[in-house]
PDB file of N, CA and C in Angstrom:
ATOM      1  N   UNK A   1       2.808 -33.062 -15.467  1.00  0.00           N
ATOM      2  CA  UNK A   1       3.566 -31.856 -15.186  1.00  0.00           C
ATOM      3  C   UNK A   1       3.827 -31.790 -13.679  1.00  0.00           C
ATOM      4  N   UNK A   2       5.264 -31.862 -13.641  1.00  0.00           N
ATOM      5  CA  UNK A   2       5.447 -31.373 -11.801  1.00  0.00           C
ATOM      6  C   UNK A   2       4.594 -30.076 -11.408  1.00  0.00           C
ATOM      7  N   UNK A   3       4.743 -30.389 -10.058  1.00  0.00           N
ATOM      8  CA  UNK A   3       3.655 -28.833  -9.141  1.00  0.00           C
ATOM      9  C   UNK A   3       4.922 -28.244  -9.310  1.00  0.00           C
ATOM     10  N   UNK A   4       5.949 -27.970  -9.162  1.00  0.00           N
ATOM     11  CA  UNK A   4       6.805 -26.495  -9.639  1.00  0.00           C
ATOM     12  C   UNK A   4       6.643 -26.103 -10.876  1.00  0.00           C
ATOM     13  N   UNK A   5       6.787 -26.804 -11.676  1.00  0.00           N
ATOM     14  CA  UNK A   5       6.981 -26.254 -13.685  1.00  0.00           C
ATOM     15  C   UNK A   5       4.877 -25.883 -13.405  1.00  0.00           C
ATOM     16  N   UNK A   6       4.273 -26.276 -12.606  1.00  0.00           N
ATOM     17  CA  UNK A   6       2.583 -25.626 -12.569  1.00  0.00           C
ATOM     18  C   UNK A   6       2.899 -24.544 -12.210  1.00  0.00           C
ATOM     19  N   UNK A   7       3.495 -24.315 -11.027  1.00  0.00           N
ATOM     20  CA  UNK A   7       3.005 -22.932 -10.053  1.00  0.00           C
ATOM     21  C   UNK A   7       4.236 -22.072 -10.979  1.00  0.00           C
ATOM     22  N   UNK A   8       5.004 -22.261 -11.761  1.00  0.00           N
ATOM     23  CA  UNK A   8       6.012 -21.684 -12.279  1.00  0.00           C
ATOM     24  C   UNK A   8       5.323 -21.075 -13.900  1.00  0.00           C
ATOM     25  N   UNK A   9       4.494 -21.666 -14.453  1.00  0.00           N
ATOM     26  CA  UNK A   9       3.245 -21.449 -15.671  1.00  0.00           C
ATOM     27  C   UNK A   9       2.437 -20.697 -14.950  1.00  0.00           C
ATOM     28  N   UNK A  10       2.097 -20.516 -13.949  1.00  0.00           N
ATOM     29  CA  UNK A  10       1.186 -19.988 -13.173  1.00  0.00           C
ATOM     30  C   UNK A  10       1.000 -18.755 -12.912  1.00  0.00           C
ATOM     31  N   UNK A  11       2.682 -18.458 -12.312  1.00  0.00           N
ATOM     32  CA  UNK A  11       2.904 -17.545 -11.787  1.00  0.00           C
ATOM     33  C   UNK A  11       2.811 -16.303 -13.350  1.00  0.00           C
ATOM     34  N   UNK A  12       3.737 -17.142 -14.087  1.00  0.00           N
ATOM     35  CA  UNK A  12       4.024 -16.238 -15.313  1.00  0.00           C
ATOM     36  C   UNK A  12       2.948 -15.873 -16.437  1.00  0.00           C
ATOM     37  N   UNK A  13       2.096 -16.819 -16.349  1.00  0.00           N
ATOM     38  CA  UNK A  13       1.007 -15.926 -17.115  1.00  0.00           C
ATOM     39  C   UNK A  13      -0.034 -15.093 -15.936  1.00  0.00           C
ATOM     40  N   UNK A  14      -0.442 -15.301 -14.654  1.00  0.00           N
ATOM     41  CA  UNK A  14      -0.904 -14.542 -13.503  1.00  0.00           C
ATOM     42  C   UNK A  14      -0.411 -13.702 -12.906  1.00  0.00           C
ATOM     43  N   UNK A  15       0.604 -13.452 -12.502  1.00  0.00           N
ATOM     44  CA  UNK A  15       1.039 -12.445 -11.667  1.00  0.00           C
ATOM     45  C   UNK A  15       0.831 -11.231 -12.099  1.00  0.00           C
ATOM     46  N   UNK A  16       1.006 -10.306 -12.952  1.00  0.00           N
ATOM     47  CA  UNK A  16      -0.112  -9.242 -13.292  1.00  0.00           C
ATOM     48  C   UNK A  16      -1.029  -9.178 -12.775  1.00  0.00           C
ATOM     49  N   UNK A  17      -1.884  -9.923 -13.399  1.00  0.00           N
ATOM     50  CA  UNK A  17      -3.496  -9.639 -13.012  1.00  0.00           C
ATOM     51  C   UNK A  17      -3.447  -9.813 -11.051  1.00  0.00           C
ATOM     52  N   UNK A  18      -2.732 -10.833 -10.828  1.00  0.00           N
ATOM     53  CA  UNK A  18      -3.235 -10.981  -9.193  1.00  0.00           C
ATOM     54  C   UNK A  18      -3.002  -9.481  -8.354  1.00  0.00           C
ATOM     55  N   UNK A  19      -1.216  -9.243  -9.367  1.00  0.00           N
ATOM     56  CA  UNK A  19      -0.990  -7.840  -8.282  1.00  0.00           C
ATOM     57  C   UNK A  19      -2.155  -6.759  -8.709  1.00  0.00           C
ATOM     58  N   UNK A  20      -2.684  -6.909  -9.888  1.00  0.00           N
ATOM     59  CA  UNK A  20      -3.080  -5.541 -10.030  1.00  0.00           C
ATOM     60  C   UNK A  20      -4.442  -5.816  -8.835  1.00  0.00           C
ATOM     61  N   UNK A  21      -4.879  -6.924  -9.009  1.00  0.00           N
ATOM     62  CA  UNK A  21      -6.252  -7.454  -7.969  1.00  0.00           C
ATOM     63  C   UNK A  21      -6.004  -6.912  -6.433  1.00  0.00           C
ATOM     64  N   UNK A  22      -4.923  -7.029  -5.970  1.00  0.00           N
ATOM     65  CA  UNK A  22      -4.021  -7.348  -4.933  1.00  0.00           C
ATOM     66  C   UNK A  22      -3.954  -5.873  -4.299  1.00  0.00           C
ATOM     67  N   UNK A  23      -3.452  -5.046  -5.416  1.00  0.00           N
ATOM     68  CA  UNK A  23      -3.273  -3.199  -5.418  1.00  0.00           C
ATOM     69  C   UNK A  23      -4.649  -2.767  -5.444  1.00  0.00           C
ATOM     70  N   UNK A  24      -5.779  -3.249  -6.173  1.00  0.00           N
ATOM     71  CA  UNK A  24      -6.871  -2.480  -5.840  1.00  0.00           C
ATOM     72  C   UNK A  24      -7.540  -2.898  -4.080  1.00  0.00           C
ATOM     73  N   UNK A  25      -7.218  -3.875  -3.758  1.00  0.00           N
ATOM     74  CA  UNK A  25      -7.919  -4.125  -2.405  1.00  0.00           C
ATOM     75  C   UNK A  25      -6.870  -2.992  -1.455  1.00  0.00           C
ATOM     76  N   UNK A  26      -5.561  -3.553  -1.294  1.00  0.00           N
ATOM     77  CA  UNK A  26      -4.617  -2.804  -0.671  1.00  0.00           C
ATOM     78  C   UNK A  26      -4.012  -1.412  -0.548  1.00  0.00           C
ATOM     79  N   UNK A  27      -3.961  -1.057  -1.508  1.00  0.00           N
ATOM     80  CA  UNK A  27      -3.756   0.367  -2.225  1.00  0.00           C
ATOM     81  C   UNK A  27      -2.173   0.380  -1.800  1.00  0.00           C
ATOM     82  N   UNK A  28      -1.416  -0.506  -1.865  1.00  0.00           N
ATOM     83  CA  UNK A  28       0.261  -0.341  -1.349  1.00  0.00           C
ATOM     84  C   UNK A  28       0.808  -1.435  -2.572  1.00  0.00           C
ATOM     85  N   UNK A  29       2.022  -1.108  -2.273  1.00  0.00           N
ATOM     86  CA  UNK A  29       2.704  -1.952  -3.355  1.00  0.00           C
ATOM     87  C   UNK A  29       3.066  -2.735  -2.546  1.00  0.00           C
ATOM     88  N   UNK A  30       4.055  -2.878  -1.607  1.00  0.00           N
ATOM     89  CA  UNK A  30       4.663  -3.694  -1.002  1.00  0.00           C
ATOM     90  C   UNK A  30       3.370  -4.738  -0.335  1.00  0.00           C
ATOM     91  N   UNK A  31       2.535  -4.254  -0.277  1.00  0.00           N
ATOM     92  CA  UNK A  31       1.293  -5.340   0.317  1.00  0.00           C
ATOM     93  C   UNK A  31       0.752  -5.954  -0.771  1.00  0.00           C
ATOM     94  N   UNK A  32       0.805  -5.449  -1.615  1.00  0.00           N
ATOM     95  CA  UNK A  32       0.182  -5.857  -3.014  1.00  0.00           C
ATOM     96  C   UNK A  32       0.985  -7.419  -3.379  1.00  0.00           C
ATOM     97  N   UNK A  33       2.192  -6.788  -3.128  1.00  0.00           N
ATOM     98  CA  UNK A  33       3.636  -7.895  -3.919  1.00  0.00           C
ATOM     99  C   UNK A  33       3.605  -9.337  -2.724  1.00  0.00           C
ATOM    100  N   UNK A  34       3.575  -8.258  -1.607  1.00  0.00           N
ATOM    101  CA  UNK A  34       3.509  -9.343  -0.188  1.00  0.00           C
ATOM    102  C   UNK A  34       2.140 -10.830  -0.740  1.00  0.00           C
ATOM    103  N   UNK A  35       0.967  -9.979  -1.220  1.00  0.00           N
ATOM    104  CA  UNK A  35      -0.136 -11.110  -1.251  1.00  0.00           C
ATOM    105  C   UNK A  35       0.303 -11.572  -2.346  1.00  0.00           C
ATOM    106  N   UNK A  36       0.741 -11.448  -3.300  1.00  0.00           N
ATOM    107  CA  UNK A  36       0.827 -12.163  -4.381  1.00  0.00           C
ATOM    108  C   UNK A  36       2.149 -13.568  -3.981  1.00  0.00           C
ATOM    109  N   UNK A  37       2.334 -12.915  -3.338  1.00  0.00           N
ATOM    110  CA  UNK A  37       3.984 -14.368  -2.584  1.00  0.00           C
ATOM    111  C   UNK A  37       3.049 -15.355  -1.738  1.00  0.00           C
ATOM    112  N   UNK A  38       1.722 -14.759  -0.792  1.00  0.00           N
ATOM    113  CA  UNK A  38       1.646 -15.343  -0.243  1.00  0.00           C
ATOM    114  C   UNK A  38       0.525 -16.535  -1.048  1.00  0.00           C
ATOM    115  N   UNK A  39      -0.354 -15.670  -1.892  1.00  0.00           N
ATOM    116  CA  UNK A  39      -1.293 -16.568  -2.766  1.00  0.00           C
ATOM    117  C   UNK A  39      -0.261 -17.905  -3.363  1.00  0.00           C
ATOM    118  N   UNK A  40       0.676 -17.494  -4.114  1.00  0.00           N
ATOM    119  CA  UNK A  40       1.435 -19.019  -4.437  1.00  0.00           C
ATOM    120  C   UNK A  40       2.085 -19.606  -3.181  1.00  0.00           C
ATOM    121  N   UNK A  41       2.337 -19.081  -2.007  1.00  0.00           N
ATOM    122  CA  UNK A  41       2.235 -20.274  -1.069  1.00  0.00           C
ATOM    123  C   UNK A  41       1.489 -21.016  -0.508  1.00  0.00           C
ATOM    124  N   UNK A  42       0.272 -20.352  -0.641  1.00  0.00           N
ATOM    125  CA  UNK A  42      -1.189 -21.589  -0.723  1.00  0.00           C
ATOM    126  C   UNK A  42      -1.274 -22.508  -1.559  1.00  0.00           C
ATOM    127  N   UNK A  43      -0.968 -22.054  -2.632  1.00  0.00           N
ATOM    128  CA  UNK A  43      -1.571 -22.867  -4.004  1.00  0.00           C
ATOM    129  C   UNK A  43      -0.150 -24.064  -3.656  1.00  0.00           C
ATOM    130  N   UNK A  44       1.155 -23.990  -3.320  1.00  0.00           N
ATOM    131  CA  UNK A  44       1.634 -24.892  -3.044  1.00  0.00           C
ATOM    132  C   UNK A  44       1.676 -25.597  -2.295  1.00  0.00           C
ATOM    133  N   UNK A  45       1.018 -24.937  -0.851  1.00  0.00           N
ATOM    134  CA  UNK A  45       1.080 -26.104   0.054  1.00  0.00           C
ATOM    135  C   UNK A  45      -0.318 -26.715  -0.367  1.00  0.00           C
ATOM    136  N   UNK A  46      -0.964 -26.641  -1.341  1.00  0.00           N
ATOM    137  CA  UNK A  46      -2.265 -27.231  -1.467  1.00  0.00           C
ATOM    138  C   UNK A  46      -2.595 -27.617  -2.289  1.00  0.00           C
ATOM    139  N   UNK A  47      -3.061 -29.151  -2.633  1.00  0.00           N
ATOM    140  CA  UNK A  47      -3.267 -30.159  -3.726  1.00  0.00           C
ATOM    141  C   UNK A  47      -4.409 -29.124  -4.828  1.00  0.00           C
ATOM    142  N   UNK A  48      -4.265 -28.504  -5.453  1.00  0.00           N
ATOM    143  CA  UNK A  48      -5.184 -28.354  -6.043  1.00  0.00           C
ATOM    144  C   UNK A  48      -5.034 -28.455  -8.171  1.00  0.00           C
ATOM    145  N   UNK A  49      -6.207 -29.306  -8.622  1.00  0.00           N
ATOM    146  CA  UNK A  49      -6.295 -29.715  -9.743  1.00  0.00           C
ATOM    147  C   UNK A  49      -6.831 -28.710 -10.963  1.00  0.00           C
ATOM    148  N   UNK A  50      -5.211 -28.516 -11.334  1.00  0.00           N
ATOM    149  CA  UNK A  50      -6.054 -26.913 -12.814  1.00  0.00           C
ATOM    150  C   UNK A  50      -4.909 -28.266 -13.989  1.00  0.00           C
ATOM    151  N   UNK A  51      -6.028 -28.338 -14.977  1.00  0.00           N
ATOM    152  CA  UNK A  51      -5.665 -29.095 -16.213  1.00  0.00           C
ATOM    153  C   UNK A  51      -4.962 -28.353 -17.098  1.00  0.00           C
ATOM    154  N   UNK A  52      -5.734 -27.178 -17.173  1.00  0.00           N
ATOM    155  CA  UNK A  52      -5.267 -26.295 -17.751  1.00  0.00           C
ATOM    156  C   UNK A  52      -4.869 -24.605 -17.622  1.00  0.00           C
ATOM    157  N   UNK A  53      -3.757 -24.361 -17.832  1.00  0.00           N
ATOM    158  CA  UNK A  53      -2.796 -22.838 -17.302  1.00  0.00           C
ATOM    159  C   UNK A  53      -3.987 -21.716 -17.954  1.00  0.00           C
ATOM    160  N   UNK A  54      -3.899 -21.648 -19.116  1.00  0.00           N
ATOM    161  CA  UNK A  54      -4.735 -20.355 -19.816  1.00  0.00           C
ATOM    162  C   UNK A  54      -6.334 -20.780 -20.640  1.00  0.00           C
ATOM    163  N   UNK A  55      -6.693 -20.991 -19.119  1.00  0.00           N
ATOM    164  CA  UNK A  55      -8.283 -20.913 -19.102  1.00  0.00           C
ATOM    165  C   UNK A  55      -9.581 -19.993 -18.511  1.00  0.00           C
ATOM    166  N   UNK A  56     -10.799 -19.822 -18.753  1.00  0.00           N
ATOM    167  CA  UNK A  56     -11.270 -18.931 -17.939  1.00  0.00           C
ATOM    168  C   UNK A  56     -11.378 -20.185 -16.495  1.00  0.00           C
ATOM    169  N   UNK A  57     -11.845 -20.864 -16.371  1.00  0.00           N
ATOM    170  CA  UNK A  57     -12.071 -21.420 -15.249  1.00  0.00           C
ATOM    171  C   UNK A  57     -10.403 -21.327 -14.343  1.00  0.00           C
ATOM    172  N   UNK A  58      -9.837 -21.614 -14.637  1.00  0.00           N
ATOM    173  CA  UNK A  58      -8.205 -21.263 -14.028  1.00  0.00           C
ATOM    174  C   UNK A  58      -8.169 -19.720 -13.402  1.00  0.00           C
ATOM    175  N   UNK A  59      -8.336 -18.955 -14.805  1.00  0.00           N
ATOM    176  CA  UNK A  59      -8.702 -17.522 -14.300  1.00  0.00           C
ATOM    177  C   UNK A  59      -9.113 -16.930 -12.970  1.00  0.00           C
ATOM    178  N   UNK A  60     -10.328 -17.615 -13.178  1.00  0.00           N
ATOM    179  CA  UNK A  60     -11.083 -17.415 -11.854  1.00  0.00           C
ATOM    180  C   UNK A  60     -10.915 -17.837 -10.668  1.00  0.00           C
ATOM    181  N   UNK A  61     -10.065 -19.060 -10.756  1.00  0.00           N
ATOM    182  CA  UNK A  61      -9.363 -19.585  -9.629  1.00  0.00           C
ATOM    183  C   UNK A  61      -8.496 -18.652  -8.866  1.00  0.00           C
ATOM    184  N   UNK A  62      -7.984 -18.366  -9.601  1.00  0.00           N
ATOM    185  CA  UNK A  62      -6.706 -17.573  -9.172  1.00  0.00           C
ATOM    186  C   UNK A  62      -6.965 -15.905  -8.621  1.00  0.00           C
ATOM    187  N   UNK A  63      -7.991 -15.379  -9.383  1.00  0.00           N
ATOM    188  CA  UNK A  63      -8.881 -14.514  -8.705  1.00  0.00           C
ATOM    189  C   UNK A  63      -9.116 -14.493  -7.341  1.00  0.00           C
ATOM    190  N   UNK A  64      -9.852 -15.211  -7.000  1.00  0.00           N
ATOM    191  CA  UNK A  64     -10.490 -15.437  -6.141  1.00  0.00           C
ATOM    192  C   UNK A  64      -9.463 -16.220  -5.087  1.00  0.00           C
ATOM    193  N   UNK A  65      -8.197 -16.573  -5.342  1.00  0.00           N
ATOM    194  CA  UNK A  65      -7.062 -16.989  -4.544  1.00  0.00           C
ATOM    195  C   UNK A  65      -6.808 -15.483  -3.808  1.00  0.00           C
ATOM    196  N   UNK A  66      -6.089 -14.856  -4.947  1.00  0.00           N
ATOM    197  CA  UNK A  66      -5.443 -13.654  -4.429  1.00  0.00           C
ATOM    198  C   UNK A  66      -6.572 -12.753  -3.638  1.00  0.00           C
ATOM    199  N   UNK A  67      -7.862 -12.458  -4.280  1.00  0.00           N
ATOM    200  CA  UNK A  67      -8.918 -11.031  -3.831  1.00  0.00           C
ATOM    201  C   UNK A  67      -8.831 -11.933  -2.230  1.00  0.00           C
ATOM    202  N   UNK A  68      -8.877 -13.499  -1.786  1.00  0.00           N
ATOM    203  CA  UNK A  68      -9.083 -14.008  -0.874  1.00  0.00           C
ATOM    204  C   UNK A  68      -8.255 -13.820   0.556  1.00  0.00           C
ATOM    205  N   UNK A  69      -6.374 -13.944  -0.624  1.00  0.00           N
ATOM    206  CA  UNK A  69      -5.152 -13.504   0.550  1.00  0.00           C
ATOM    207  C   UNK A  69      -5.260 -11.852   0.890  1.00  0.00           C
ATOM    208  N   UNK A  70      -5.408 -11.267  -0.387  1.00  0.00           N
ATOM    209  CA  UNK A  70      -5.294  -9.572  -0.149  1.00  0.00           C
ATOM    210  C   UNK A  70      -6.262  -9.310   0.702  1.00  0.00           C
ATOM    211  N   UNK A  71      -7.643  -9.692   0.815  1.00  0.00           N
ATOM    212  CA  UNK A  71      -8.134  -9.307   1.754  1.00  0.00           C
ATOM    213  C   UNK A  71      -8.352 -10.013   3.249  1.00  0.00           C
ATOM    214  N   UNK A  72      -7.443 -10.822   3.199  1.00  0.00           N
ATOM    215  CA  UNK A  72      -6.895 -11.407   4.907  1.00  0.00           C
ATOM    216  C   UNK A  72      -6.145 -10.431   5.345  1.00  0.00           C
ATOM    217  N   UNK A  73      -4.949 -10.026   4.338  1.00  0.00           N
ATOM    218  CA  UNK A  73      -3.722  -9.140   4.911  1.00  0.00           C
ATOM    219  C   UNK A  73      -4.298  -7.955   4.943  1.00  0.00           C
ATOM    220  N   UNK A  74      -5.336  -7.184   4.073  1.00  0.00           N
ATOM    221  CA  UNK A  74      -6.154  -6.168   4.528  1.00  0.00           C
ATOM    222  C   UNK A  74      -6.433  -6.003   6.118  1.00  0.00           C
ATOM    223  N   UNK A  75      -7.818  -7.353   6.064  1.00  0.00           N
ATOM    224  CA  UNK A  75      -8.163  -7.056   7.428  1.00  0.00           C
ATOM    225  C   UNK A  75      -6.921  -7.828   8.966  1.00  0.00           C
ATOM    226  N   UNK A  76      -5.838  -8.294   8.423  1.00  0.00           N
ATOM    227  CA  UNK A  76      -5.059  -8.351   9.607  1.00  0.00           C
ATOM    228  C   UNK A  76      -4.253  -7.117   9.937  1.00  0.00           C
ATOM    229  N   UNK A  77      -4.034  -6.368   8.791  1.00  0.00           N
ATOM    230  CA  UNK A  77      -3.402  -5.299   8.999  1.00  0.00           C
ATOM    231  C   UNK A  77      -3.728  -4.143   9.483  1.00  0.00           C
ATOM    232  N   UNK A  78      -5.454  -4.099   8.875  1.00  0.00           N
ATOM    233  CA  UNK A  78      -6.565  -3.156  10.014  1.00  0.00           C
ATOM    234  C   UNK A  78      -6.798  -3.226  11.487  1.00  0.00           C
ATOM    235  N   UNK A  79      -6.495  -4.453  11.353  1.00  0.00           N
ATOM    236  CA  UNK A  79      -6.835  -5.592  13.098  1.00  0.00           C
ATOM    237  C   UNK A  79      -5.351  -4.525  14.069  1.00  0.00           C
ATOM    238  N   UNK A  80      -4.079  -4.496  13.407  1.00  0.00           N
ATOM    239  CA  UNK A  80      -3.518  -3.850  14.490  1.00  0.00           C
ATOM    240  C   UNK A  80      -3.630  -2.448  14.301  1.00  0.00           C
ATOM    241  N   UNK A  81      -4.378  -1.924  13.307  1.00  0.00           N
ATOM    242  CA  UNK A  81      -3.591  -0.366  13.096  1.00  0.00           C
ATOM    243  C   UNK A  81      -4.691   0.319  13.965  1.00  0.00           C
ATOM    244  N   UNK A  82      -6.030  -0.426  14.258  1.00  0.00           N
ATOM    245  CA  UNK A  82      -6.889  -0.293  15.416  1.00  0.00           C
ATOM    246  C   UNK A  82      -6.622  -0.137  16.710  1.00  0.00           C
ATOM    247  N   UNK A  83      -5.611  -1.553  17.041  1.00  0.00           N
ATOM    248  CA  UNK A  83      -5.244  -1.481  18.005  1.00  0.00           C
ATOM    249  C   UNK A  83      -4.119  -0.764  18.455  1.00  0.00           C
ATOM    250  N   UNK A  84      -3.480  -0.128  17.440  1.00  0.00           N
ATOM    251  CA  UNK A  84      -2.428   0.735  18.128  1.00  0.00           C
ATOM    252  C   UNK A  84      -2.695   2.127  17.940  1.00  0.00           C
ATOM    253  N   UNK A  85      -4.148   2.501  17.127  1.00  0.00           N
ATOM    254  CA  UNK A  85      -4.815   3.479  17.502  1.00  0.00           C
ATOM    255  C   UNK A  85      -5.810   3.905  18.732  1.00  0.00           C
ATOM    256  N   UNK A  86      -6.358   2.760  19.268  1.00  0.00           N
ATOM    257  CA  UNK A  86      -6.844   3.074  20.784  1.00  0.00           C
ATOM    258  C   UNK A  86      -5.839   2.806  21.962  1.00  0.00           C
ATOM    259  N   UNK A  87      -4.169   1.953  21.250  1.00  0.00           N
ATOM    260  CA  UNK A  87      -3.549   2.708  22.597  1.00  0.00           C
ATOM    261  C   UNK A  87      -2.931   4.137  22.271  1.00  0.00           C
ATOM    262  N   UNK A  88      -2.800   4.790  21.362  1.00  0.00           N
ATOM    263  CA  UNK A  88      -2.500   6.070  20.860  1.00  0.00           C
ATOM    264  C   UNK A  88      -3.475   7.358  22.125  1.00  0.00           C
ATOM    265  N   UNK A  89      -4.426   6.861  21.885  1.00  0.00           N
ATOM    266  CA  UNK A  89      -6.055   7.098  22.604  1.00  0.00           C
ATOM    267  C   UNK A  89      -5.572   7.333  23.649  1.00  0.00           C
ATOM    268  N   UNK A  90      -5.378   6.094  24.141  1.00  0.00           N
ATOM    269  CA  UNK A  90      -5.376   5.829  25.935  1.00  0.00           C
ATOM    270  C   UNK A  90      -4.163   6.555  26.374  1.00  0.00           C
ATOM    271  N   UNK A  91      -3.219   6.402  25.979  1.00  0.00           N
ATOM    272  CA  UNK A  91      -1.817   7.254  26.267  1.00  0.00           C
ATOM    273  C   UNK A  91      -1.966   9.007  26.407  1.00  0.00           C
ATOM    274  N   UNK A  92      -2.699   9.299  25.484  1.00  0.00           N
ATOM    275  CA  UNK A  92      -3.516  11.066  25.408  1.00  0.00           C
ATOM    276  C   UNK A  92      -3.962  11.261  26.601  1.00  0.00           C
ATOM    277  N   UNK A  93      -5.480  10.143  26.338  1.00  0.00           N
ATOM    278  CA  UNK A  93      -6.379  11.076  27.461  1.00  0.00           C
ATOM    279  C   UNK A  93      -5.356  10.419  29.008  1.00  0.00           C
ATOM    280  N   UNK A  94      -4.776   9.633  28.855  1.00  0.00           N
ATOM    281  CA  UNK A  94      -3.966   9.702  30.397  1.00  0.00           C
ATOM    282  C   UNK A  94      -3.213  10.744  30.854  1.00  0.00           C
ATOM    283  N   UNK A  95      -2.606  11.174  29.875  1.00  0.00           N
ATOM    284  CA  UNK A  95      -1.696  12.145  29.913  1.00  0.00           C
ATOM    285  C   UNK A  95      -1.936  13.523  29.712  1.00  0.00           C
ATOM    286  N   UNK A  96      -3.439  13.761  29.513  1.00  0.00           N
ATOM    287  CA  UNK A  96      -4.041  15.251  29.921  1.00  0.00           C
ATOM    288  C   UNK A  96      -4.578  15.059  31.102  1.00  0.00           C
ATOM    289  N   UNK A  97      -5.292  14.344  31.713  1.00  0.00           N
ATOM    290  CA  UNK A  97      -5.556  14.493  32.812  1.00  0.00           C
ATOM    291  C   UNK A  97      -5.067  14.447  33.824  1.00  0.00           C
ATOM    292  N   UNK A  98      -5.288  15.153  34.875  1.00  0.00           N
ATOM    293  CA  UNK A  98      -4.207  15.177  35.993  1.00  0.00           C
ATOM    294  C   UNK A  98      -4.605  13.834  37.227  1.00  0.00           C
ATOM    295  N   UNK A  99      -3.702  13.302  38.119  1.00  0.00           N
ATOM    296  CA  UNK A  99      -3.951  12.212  38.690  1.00  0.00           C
ATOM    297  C   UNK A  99      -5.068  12.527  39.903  1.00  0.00           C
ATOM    298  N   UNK A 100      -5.368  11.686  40.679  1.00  0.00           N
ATOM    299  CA  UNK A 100      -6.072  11.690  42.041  1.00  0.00           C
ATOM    300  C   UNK A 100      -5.566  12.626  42.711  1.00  0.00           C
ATOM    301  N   UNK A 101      -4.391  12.602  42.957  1.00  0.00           N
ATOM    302  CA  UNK A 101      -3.286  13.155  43.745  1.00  0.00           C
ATOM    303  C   UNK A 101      -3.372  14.785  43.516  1.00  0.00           C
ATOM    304  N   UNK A 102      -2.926  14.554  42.313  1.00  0.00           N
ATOM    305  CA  UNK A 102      -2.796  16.424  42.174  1.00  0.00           C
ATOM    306  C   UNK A 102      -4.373  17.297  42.187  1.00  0.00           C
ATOM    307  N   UNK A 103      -5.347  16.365  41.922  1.00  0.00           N
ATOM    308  CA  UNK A 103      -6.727  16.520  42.374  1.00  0.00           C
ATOM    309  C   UNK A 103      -6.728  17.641  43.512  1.00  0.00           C
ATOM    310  N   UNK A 104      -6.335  16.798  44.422  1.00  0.00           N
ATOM    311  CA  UNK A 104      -6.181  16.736  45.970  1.00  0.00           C
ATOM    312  C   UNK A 104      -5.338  18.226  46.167  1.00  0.00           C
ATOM    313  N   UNK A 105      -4.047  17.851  45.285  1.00  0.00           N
ATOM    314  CA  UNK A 105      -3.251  18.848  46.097  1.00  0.00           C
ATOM    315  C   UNK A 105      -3.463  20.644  45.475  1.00  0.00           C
TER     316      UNK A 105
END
């Protein structure tokens, strides 16, 4: 079997289950849908050997693909919403306090 007519069996009996996997880590749709695109671009750029489409061992593969991408894009997506919450921060307290200057004057 070619790796397209695989990841193409793949997709169509999995994709359910990954998004729903995908939506419980994420709680968004569009992030949900996002990991599920990105899980089959792993599985294609990457040699990997499933004999068989509708198995538990397959199952679990694929599990553990997606819970793996959804929660990268989780924590990359936490990674900035951090960081553009402590410059949120820094922009405030700059901007209540008054400078050296007006200290002075």
């Amino acid at each position: 079997m070619r790796k397209s007519e695989l990841l193409e069996q793949l997709y169509t009996q999995y994709r359910y289950l990954m998004y729903h996997i995908a939506y419980g880590i994420l709680q968004d749709h569009s992030l949900a849908e996002d990991a599920v695109h990105a899980a089959f671009l792993k599985l294609a750029k990457n040699n990997y050997q499933i004999s068989e489409i509708n198995c538990n061992k397959t199952k679990v593969f694929m599990v553990i693909v997606i819970r793996s991408t959804a929660l990268d894009l989780y924590n990359h997506n936490n990674k900035f919403k951090d960081v553009s919450s402590l410059e949120e921060q820094i922009v405030e307290a700059a901007d209540d306090n008054p400078t050296p200057l007006e200290l002075i004057c």
